[in-house]
Protein backbone atom coordinates (compact mmCIF):
# COMPACT_ATOMS: atom_id res chain seq x y z
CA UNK A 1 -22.99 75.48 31.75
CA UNK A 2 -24.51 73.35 34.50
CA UNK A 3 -22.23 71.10 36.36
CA UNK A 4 -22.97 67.27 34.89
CA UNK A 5 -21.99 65.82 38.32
CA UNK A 6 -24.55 67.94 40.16
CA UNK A 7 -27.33 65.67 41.48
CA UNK A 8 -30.92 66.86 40.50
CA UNK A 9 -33.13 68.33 43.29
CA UNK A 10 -35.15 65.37 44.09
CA UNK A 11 -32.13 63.05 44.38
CA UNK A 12 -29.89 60.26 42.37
CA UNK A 13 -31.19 57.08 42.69
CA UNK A 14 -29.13 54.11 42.90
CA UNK A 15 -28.98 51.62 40.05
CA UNK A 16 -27.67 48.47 40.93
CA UNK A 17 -24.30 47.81 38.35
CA UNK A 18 -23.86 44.13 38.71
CA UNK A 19 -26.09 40.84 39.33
CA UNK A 20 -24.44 40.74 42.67
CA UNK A 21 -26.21 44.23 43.62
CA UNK A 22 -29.35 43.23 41.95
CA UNK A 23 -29.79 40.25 43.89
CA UNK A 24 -28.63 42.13 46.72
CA UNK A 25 -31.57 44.97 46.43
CA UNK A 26 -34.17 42.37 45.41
CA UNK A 27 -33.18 40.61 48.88
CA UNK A 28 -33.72 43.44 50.58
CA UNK A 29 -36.86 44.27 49.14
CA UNK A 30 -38.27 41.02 50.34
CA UNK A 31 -37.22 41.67 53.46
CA UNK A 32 -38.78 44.78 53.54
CA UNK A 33 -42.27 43.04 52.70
CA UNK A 34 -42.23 40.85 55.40
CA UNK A 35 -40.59 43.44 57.93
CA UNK A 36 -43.90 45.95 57.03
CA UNK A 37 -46.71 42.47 57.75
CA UNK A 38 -44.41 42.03 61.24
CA UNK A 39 -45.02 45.46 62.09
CA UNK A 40 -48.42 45.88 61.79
CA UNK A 41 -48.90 43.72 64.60
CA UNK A 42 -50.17 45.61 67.70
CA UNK A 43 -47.17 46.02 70.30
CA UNK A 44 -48.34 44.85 73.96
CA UNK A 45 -49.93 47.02 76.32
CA UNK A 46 -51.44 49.12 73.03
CA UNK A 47 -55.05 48.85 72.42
CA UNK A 48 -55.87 46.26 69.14
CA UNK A 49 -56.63 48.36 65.85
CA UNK A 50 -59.26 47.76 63.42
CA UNK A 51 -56.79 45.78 60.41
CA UNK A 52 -56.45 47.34 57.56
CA UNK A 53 -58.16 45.88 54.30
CA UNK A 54 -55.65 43.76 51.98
CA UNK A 55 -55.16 44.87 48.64
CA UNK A 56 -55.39 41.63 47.06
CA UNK A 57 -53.99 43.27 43.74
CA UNK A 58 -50.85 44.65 45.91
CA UNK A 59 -50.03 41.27 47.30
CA UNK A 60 -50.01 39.67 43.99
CA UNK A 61 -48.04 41.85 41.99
CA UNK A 62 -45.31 41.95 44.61
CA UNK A 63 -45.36 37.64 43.84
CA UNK A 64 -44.70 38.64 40.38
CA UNK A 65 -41.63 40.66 41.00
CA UNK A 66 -40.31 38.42 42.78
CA UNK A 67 -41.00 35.37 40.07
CA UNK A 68 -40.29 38.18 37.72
CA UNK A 69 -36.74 39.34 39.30
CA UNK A 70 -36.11 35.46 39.62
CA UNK A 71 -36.49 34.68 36.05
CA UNK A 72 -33.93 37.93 35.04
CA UNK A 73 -31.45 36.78 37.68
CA UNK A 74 -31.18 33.01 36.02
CA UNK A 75 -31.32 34.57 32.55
CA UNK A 76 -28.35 36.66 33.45
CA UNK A 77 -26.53 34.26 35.00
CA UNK A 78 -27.55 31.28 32.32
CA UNK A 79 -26.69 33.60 29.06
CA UNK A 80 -22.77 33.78 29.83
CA UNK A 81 -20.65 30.60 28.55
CA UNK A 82 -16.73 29.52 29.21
CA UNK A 83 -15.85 27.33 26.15
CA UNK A 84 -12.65 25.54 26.90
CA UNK A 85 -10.13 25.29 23.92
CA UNK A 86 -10.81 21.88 23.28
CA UNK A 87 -14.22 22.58 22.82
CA UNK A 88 -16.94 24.39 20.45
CA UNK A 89 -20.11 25.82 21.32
CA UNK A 90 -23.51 24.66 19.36
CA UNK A 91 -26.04 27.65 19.43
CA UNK A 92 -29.56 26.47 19.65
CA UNK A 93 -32.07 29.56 18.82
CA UNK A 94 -35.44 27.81 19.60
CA UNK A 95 -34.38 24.01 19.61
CA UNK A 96 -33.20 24.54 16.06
CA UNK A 97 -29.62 24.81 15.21
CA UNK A 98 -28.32 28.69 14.30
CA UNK A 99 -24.95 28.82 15.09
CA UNK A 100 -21.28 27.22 15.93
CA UNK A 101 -19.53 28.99 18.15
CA UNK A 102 -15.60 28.58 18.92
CA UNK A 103 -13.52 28.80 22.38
CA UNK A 104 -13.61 32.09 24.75
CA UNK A 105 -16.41 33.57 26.45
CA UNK A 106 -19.47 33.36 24.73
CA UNK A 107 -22.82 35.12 25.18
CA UNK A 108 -26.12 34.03 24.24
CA UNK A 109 -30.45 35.05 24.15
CA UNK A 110 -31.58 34.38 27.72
CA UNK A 111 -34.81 31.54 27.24
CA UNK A 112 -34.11 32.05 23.41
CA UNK A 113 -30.84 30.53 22.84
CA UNK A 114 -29.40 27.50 24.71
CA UNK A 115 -25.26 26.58 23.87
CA UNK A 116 -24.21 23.43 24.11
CA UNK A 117 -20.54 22.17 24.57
CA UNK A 118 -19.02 19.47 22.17
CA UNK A 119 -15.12 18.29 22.65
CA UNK A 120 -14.25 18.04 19.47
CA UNK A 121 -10.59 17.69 20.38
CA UNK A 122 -11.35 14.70 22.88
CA UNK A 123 -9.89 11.30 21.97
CA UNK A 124 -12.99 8.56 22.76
CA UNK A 125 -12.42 4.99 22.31
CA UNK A 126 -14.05 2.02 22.53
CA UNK A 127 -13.02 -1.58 23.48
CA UNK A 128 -13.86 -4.87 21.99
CA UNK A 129 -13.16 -7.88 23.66
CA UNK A 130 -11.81 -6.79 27.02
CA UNK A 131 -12.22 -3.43 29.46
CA UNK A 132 -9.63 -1.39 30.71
CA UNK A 133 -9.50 -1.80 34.63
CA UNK A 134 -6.60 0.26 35.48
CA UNK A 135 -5.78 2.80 33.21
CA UNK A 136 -2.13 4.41 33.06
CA UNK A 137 1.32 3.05 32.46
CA UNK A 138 0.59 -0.14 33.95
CA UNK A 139 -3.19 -0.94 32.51
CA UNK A 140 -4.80 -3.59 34.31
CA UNK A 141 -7.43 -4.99 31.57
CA UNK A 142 -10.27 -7.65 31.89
CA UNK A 143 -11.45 -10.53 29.18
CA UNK A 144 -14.05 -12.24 31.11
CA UNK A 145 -17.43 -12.21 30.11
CA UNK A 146 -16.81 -10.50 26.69
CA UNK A 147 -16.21 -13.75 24.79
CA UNK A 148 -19.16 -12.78 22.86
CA UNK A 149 -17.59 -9.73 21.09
CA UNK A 150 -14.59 -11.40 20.92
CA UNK A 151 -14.66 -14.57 18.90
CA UNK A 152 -15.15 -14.80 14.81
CA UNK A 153 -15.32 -17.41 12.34
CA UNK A 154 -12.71 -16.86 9.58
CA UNK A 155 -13.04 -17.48 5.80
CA UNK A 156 -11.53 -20.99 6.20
CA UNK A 157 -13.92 -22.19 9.31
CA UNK A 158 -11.37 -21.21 12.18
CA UNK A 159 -12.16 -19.61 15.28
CA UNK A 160 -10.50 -16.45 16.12
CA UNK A 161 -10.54 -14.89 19.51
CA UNK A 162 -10.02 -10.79 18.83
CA UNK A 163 -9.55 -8.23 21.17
CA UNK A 164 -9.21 -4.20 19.47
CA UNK A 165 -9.51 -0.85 19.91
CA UNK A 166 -11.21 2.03 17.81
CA UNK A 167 -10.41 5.08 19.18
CA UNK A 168 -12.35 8.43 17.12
CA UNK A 169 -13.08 12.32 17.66
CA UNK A 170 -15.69 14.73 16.88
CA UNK A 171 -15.32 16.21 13.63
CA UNK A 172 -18.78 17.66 12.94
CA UNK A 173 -20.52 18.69 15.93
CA UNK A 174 -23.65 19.91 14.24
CA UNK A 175 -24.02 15.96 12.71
CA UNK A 176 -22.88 14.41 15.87
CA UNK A 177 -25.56 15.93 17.93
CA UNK A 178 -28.55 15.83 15.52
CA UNK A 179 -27.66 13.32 12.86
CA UNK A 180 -27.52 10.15 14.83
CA UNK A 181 -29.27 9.99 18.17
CA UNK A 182 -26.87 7.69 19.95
CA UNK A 183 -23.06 7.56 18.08
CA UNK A 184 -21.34 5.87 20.60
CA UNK A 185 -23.44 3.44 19.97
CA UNK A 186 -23.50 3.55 16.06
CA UNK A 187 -19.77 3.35 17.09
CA UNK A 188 -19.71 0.32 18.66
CA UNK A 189 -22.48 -1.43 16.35
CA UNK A 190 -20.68 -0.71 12.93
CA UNK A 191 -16.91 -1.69 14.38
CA UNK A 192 -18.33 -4.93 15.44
CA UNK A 193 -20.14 -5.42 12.54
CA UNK A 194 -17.10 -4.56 10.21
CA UNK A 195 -14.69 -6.42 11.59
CA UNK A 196 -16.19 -9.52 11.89
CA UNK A 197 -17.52 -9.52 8.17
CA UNK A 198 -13.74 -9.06 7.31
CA UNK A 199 -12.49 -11.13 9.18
CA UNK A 200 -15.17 -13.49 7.82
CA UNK A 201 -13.79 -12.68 4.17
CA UNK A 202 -9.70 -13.81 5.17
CA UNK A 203 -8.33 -16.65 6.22
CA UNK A 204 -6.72 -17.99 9.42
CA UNK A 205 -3.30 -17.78 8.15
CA UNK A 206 -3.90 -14.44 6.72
CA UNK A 207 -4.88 -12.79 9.38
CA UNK A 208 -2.71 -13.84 11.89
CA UNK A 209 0.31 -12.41 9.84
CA UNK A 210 -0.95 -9.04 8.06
CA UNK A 211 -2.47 -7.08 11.10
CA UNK A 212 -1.41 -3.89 9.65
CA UNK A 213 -3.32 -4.49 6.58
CA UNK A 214 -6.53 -6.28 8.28
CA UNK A 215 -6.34 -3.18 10.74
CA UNK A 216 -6.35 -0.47 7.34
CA UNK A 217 -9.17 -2.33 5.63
CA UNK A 218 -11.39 -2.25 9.11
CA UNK A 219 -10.34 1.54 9.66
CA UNK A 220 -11.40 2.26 6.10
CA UNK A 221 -14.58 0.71 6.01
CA UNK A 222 -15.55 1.96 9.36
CA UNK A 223 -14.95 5.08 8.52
CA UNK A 224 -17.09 4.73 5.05
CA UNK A 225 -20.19 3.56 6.73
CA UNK A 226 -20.29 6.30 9.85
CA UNK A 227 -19.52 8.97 6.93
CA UNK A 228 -22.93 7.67 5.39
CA UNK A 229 -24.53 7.57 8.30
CA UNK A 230 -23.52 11.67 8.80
CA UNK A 231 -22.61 10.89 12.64
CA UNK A 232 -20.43 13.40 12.19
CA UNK A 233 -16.73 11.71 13.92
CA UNK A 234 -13.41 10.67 12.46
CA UNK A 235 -11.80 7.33 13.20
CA UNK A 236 -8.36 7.58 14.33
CA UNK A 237 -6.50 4.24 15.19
CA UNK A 238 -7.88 0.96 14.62
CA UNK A 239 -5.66 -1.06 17.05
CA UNK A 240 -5.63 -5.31 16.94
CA UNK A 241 -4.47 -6.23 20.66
CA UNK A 242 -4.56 -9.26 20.22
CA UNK A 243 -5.57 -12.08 18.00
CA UNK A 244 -5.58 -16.01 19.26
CA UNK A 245 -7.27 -18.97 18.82
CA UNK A 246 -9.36 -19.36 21.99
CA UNK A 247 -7.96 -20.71 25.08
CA UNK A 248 -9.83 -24.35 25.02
CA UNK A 249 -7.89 -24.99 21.33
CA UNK A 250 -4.69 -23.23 22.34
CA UNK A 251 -2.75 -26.62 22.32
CA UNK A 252 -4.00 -28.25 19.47
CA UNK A 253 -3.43 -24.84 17.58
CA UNK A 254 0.25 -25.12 18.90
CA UNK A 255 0.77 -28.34 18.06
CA UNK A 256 -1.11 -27.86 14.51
CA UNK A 257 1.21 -24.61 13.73
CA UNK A 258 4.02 -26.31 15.00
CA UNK A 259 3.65 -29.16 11.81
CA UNK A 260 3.06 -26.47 9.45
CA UNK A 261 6.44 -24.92 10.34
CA UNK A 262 7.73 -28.05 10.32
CA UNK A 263 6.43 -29.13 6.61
CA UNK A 264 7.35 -25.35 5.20
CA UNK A 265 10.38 -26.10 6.98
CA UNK A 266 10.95 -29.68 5.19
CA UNK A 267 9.74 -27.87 1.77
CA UNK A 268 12.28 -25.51 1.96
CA UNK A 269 15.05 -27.40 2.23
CA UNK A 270 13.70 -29.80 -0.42
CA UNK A 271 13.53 -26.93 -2.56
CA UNK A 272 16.87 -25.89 -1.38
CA UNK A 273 18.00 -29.12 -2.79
CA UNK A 274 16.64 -29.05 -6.40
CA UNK A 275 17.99 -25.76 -6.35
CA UNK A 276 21.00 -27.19 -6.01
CA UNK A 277 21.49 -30.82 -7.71
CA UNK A 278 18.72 -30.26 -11.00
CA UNK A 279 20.84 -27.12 -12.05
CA UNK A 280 24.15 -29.16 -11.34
CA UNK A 281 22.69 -32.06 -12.94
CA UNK A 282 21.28 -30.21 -16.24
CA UNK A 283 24.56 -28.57 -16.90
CA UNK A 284 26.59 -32.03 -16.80
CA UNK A 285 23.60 -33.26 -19.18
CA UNK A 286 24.35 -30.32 -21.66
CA UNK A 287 28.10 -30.84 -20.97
CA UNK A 288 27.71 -34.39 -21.77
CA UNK A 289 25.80 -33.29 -24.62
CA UNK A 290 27.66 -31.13 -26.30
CA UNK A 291 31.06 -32.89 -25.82
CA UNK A 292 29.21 -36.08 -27.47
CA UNK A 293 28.46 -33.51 -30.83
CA UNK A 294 31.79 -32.15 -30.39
CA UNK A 295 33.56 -35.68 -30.72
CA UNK A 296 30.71 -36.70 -33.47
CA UNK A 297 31.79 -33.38 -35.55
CA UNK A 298 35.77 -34.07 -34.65
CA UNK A 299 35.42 -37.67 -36.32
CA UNK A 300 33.45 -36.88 -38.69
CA UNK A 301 35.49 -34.15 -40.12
CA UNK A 302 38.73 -36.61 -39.44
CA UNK A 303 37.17 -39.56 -41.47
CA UNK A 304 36.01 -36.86 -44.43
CA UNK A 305 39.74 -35.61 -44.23
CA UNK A 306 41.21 -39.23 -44.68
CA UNK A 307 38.87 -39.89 -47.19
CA UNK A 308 39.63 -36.95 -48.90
CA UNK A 309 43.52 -37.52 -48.53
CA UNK A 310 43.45 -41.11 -49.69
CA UNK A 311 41.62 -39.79 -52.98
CA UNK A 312 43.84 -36.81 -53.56
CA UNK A 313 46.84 -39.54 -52.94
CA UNK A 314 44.70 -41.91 -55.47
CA UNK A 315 45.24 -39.09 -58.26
CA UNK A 316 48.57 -38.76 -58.16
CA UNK A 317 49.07 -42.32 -57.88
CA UNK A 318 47.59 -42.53 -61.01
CA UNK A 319 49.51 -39.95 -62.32
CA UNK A 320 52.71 -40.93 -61.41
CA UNK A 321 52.71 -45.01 -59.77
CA UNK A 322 56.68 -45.34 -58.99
CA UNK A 323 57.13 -42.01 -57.34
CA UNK A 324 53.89 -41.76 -55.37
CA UNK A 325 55.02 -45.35 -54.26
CA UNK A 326 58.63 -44.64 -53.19
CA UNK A 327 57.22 -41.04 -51.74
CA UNK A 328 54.40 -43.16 -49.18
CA UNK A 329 57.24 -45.61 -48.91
CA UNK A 330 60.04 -42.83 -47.38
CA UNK A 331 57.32 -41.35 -45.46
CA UNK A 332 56.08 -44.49 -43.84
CA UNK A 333 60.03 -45.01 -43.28
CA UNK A 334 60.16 -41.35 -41.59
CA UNK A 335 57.13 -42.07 -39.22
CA UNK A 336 58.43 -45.20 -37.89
CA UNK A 337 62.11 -45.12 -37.72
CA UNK A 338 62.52 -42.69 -34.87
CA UNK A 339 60.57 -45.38 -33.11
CA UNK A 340 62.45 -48.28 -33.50
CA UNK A 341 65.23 -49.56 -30.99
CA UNK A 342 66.66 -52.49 -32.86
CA UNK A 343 67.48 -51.83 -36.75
CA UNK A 344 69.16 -54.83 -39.22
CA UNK A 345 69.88 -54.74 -42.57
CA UNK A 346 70.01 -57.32 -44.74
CA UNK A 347 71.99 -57.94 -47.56
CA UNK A 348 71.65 -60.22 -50.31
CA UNK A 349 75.38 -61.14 -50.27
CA UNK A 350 75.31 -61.80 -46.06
CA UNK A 351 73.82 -64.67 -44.75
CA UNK A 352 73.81 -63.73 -41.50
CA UNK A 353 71.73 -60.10 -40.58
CA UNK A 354 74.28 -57.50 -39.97
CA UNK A 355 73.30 -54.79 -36.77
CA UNK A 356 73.10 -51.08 -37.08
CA UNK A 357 75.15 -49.91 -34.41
CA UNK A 358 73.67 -46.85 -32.96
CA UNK A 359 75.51 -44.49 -32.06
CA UNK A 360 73.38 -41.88 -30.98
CA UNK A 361 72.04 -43.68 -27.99
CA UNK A 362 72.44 -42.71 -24.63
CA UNK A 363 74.97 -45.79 -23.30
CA UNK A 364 77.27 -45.06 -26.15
CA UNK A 365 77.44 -41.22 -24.93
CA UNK A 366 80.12 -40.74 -22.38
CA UNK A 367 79.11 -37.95 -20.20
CA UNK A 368 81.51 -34.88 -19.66
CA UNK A 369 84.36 -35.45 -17.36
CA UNK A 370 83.62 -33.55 -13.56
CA UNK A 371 85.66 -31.06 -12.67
């Protein structure tokens, strides 16, 4: 069996393995041309020879491989990709979209294919009403000359001056790079656009103190229209920095708010007070009330208890004159005896009245002797 490692009779030519030898032999080749026209020159002291005829044909195919190992070298070298991992690759096969291609190393058709990188995971924002300077812990931001972007008319013809943020990703790249020529853009257009008609549609008061809602409405709607649009991102935050009227009205709006906390703050304590005194007041009414139809029953049922006494006492009076008569008498005696201090009795024989002495009265009671 032949040996596989033996080298054939007329010699193993070298292949070059990597671009880096390719270049390197191509180099050399070139140099070789021109090192072969530099030596055909007659040496001095050596009589002039007849030049050779040029091979027109020779001279231009050796242009060719040059142009020709040129155009292999870039292919090489432009078909290999790095895709970081916060990135995706977008195969183009022909200018038309073919492929999506995640992170890694990533290989593609030399002068057929062309990749293009998208950071999806990027955070991009845009600014409305002001420009970062400074960016870091300590931002250094700048309002001048961006009154334009910044100032709205609300529902109830005030003027707002708002200053946000809309910060957004890639989520489709395919949509972001073909769908819409210019999202950023589109970004910027439909925020402003959005915001002020809402802004339009609330009133001063309103939007001054629900900023979390005003900021979920924008972020919803924004959203809505770019997802029509296909452009292919996803809002993330939509931030309110600040909202004030603008500078020139600042104290008239201060003085303005100040009265309107000072009339809620008078209303409150009026209604603090009714609170208060018409509750108070209504239950003395239906106190009143119904102790007046308490006493109007209690009468009432006194005078139909006399009246029905005095006829039940009528009967028997009728049935029986002397003793019903002596009966009220000794019971008209019982009720008002105990009551009298002074009693005389007269006597038809006596002709002067004769005193009841007493005797159970206190001054005739002699206290227990002390001990």
């Amino acid at each position: 069996m032949p040996n596989q490692n033996q080298e054939p009779p007329w010699g193993r030519r070298k292949k070059p393995q990597t671009p880096e030898e390719l270049v390197a032999q191509i180099i050399q080749k070139i140099q070789d041309l021109f090192s072969e026209k530099k030596s055909n020159k007659p040496e001095s002291g050596q009589e002039e020879q007849p030049p050779k005829p040029v091979n027109p044909l020779g001279t231009i195919g050796k242009i060719l491989a040059i142009l020709l190992a040129g155009i292999i070298i870039q292919g090489v070298y432009t078909s290999v990709y790095k895709i970081n991992p916060n990135e995706v690759g977008v195969v183009l096969q022909f200018g038309k979209y073919n492929r999506t291609v995640g992170s890694g190393l990533r290989f593609t058709i030399p002068y057929v294919e062309h990749l293009i990188k998208v950071p999806v995971q990027n955070i991009q924002k845009e600014e409305f009403g002001f420009r970062s300077r400074v960016p870091g812990q300590v931002s250094t931001f700048d309002r001048s000359g961006f009154e334009k972007e910044s100032l709205m008319l609300t529902a109830d013809k005030n003027v707002l001056n708002v200053a946000w943020i809309v910060q957004y990703r890639i989520k489709d790249p395919r949509n972001y790079l073909f769908k819409v020529k210019n999202v950023k853009q589109a970004v910027r257009d439909i925020s402003e656009s959005v915001t002020r008609r809402v802004v339009g549609n609330m009133d001063f008061d309103y939007v001054l103190s629900n900023r979390d809602l005003f900021a979920a409405k924008v972020k919803h709607e924004i959203q809505a229209q770019l997802d029509n649009l296909q452009a292919g991102v996803m809002i993330g935050t939509v931030q309110f920095q600040d909202i004030n009227p603008p500078d020139p009205v600042k104290p008239a709006f201060n003085e303005v708010n100040e009265a309107d906390q000072d009339m809620k703050r008078l209303v409150n304590e009026a209604e603090e007070t009714y609170n208060k005194e018409i509750p108070k007041a209504s239950g003395d009414g239906k106190k009143i009330i119904e102790e007046a139809r308490g006493y109007a029953i209690s009468r009432t049922n006194i005078a139909k208890g006399e009246a029905q006494r005095f006829i039940d006492i009528l009967k028997e009076y009728k049935l029986a004159p002397v003793v019903t008569r002596k009966r009220m008498y000794l019971e008209t005696m019982q009720s008002i005896l105990p009551s009298v201090k002074s009693i005389y009795v007269l006597d038809k024989n006596q002709r002067t009245p004769l005193p009841l002495l007493n005797l159970s009265e206190s001054k005739f009671i002699t206290p227990p002797a002390k001990k």
